[in-house]
Protein backbone atom coordinates (compact mmCIF):
# COMPACT_ATOMS: atom_id res chain seq x y z
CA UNK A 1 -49.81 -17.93 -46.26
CA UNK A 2 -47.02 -18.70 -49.01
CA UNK A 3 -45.33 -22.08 -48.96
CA UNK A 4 -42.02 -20.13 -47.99
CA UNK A 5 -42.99 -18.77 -45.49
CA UNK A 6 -44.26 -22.22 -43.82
CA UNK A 7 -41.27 -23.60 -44.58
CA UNK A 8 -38.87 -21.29 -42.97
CA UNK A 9 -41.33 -21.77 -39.85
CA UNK A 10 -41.46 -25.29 -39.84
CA UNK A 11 -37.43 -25.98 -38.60
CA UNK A 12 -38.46 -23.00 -35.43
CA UNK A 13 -41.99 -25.81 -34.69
CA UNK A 14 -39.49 -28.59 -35.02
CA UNK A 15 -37.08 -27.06 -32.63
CA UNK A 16 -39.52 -26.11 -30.07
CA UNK A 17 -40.97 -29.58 -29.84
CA UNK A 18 -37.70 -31.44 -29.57
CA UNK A 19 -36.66 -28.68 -26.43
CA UNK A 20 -39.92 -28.97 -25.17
CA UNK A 21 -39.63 -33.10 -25.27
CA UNK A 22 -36.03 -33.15 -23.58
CA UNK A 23 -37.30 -30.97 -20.83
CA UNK A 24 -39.54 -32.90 -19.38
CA UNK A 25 -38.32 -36.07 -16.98
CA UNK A 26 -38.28 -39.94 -18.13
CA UNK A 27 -40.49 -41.81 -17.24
CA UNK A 28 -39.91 -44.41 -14.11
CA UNK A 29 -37.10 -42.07 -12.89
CA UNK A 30 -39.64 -39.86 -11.15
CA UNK A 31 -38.36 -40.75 -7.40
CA UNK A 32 -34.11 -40.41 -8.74
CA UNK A 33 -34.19 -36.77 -7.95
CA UNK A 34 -36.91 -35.43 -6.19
CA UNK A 35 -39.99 -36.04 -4.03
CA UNK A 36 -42.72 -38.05 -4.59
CA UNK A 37 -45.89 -36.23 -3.66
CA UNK A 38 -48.30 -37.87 -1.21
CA UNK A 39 -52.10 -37.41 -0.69
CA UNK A 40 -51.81 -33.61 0.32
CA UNK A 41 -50.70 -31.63 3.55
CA UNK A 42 -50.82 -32.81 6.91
CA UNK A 43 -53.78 -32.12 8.72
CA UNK A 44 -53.92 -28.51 10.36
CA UNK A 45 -52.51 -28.85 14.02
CA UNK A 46 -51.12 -32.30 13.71
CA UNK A 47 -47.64 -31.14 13.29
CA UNK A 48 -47.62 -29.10 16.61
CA UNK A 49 -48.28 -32.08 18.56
CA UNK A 50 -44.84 -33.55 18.01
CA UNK A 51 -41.95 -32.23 20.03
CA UNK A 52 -39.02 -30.42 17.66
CA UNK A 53 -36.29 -32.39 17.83
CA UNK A 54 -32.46 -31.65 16.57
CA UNK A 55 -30.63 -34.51 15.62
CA UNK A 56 -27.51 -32.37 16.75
CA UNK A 57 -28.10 -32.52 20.54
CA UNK A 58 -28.53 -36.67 20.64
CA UNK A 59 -25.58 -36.92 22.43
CA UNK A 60 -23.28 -34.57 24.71
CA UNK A 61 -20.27 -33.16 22.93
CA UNK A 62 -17.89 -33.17 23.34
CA UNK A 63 -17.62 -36.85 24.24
CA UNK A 64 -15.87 -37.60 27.87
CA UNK A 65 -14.21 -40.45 29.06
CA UNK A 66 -17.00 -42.98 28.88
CA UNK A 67 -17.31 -42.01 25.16
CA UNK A 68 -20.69 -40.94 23.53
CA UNK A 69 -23.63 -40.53 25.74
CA UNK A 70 -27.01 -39.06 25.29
CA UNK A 71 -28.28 -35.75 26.18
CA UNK A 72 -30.75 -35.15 28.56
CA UNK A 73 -33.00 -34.03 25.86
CA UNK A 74 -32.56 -36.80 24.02
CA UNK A 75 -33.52 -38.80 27.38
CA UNK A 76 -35.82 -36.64 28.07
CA UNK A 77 -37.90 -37.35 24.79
CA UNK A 78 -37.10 -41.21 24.20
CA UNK A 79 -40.62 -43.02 23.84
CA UNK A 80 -42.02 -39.58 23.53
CA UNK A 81 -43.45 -38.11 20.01
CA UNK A 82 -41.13 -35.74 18.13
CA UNK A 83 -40.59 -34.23 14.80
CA UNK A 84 -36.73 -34.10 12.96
CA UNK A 85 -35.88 -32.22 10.17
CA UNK A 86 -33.07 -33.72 7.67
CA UNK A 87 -31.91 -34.58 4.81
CA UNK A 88 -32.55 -38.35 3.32
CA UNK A 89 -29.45 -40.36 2.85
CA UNK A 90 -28.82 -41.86 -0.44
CA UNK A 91 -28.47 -45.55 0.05
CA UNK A 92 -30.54 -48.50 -0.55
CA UNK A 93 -30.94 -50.34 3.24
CA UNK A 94 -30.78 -53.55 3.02
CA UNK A 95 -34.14 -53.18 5.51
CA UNK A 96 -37.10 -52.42 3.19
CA UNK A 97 -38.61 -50.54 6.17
CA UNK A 98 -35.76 -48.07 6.78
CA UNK A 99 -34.17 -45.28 5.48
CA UNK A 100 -31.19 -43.10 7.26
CA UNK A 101 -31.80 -39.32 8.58
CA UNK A 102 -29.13 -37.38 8.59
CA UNK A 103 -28.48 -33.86 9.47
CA UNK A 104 -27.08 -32.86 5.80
CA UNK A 105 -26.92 -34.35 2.64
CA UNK A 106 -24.87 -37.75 2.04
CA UNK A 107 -24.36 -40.45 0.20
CA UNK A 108 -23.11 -44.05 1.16
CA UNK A 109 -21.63 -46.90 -0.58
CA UNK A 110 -21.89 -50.22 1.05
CA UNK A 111 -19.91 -51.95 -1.81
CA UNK A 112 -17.14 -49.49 -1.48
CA UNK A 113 -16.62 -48.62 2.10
CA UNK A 114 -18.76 -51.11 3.75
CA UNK A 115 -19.35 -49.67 7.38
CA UNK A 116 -16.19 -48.17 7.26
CA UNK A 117 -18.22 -44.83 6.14
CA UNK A 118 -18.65 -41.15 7.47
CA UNK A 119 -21.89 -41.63 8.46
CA UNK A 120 -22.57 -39.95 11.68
CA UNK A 121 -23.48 -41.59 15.28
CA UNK A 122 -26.18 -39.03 15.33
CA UNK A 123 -27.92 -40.81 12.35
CA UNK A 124 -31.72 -41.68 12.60
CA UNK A 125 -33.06 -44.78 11.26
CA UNK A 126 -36.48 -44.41 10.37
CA UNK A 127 -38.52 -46.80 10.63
CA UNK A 128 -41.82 -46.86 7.79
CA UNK A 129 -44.51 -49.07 8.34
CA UNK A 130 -44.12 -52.01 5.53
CA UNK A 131 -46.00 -51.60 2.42
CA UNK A 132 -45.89 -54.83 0.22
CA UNK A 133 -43.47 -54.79 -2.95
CA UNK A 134 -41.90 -51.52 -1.76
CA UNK A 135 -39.41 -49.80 0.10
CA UNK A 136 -37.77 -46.01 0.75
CA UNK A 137 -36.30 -44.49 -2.28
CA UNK A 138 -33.73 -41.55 -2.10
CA UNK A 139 -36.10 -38.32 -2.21
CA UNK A 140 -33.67 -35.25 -2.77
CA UNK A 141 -35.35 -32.30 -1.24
CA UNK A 142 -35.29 -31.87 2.87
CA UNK A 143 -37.85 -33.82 5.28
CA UNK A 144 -39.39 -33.53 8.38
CA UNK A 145 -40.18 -36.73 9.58
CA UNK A 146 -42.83 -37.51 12.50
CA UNK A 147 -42.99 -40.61 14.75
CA UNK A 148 -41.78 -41.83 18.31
CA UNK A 149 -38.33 -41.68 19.08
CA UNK A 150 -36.28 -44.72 20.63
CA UNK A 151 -33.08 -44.70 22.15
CA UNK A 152 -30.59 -48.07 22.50
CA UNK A 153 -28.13 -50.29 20.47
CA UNK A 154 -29.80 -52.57 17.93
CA UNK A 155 -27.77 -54.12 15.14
CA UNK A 156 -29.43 -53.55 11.96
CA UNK A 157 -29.74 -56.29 8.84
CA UNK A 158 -26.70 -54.28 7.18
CA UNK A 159 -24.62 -55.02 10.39
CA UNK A 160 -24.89 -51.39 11.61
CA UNK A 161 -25.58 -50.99 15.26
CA UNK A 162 -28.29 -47.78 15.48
CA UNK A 163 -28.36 -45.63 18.62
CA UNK A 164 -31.28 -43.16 17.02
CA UNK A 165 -34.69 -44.61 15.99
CA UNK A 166 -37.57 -42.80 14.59
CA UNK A 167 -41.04 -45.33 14.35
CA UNK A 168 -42.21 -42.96 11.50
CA UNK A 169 -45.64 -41.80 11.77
CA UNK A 170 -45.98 -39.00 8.98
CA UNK A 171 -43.05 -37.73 6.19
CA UNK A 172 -43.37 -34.24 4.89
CA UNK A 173 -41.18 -31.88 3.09
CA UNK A 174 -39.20 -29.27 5.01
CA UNK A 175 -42.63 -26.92 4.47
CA UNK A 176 -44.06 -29.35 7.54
CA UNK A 177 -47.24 -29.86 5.42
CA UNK A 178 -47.20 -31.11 1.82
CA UNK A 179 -46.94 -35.17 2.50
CA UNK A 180 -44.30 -36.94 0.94
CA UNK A 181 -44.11 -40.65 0.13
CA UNK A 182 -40.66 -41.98 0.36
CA UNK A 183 -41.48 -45.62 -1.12
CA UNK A 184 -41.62 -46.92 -4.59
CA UNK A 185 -41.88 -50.85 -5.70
CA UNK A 186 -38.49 -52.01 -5.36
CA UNK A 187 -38.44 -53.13 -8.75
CA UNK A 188 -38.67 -49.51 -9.80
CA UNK A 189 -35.49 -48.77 -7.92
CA UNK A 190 -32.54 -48.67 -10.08
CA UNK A 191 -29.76 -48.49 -7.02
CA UNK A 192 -31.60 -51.17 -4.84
CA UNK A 193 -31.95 -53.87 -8.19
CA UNK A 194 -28.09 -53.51 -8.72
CA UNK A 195 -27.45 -54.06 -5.23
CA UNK A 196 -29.14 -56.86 -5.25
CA UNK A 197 -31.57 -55.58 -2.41
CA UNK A 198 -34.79 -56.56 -4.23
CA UNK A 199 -35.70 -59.19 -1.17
CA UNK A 200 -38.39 -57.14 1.61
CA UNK A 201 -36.16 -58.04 4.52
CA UNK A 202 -37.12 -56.33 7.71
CA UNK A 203 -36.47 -56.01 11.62
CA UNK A 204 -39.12 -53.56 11.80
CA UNK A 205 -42.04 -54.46 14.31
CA UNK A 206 -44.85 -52.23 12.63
CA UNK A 207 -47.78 -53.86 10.72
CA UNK A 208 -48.44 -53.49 6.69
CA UNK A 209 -50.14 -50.60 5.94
């Protein structure tokens, strides 16, 4: 092999290594864009044991007099165990248990609008069980999420009253069965450190994993 011929090929190696290296993702920015994998797929059969659930009948539209008011569906299946589909809100709660649900895509900022936001009423806190150091971090792709569903006013840490709770039980992606884990140390959490929402407050009830 003559030396000009390696050295013609040499700028082509070059090239292909430095496309190669800017292709692939940075590392600790893993969770900023998509999904986290978890242990594998949910278990064959589990997922038909939870009631479907769209976020989109919670409450009878349009709203009368008395303003909004749940469906009977919604009635119907509070305490009960259901699955939702959605999309997960981007926005660092100030509850390290909880992230919102909402029927498409959206982002909210606190600092900005405060609660003075387009989030709808419709909107599902769920509720993870707490895992120590962490909380939910923005996971682009659709979820199903599985847990029992609770109806009722509660004001939240951030001052938000919810009306739609979800006591999560399993997270997947919108396939139903590859697991996804939507928590990462907070520390990790670019959003939540510059927010200043670094301290594991939480209203949540459910034990540490």
């Amino acid at each position: 092999m003559s030396l000009k011929f390696i050295a013609g090929l040499l700028p082509l190696m070059l090239l292909s290594l430095s496309a190669w290296r800017f292709s692939q993702p940075v590392a600790g920015e893993a969770a900023a864009g998509a999904a986290v994998a978890g242990p594998g797929l949910l278990e064959a059969g589990v997922a038909e044991t939870y009631v479907p659930f769209d976020m989109e009948r919670t409450f009878v539209l349009p709203a009368g007099p008395k303003g909004l008011e749940y469906g009977e569906e919604a009635r119907r299946l509070a305490g009960c165990r259901v699955r939702i589909s959605g999309s997960m809100v981007r926005h660092p709660h100030e509850d390290a248990a909880i992230f919102l649900l909402t029927s498409r895509p959206m982002v909210l900022n606190m600092q900005e609008y405060g609660l003075a936001d387009d989030l709808p009423a419709n909107a599902v806190h769920v509720i993870l069980p707490v895992k120590p150091g962490m909380a939910p971090d923005w996971v682009r792709e659709p979820l199903v999420v599985y847990g029992r569903l609770e109806l009722g006013s509660r004001e939240e840490l951030d001052g938000r009253i919810s009306q739609v709770r979800l006591i999560a039980e399993h997270v997947t992606a919108a396939d139903g069965r590859t697991v996804i884990e939507p928590r990462r140390s907070v520390l990790r959490q670019a959003a939540r450190v510059k927010a200043g929402k670094v301290q594991l407050q939480t209203l949540s009830a459910l034990q540490p994993e």
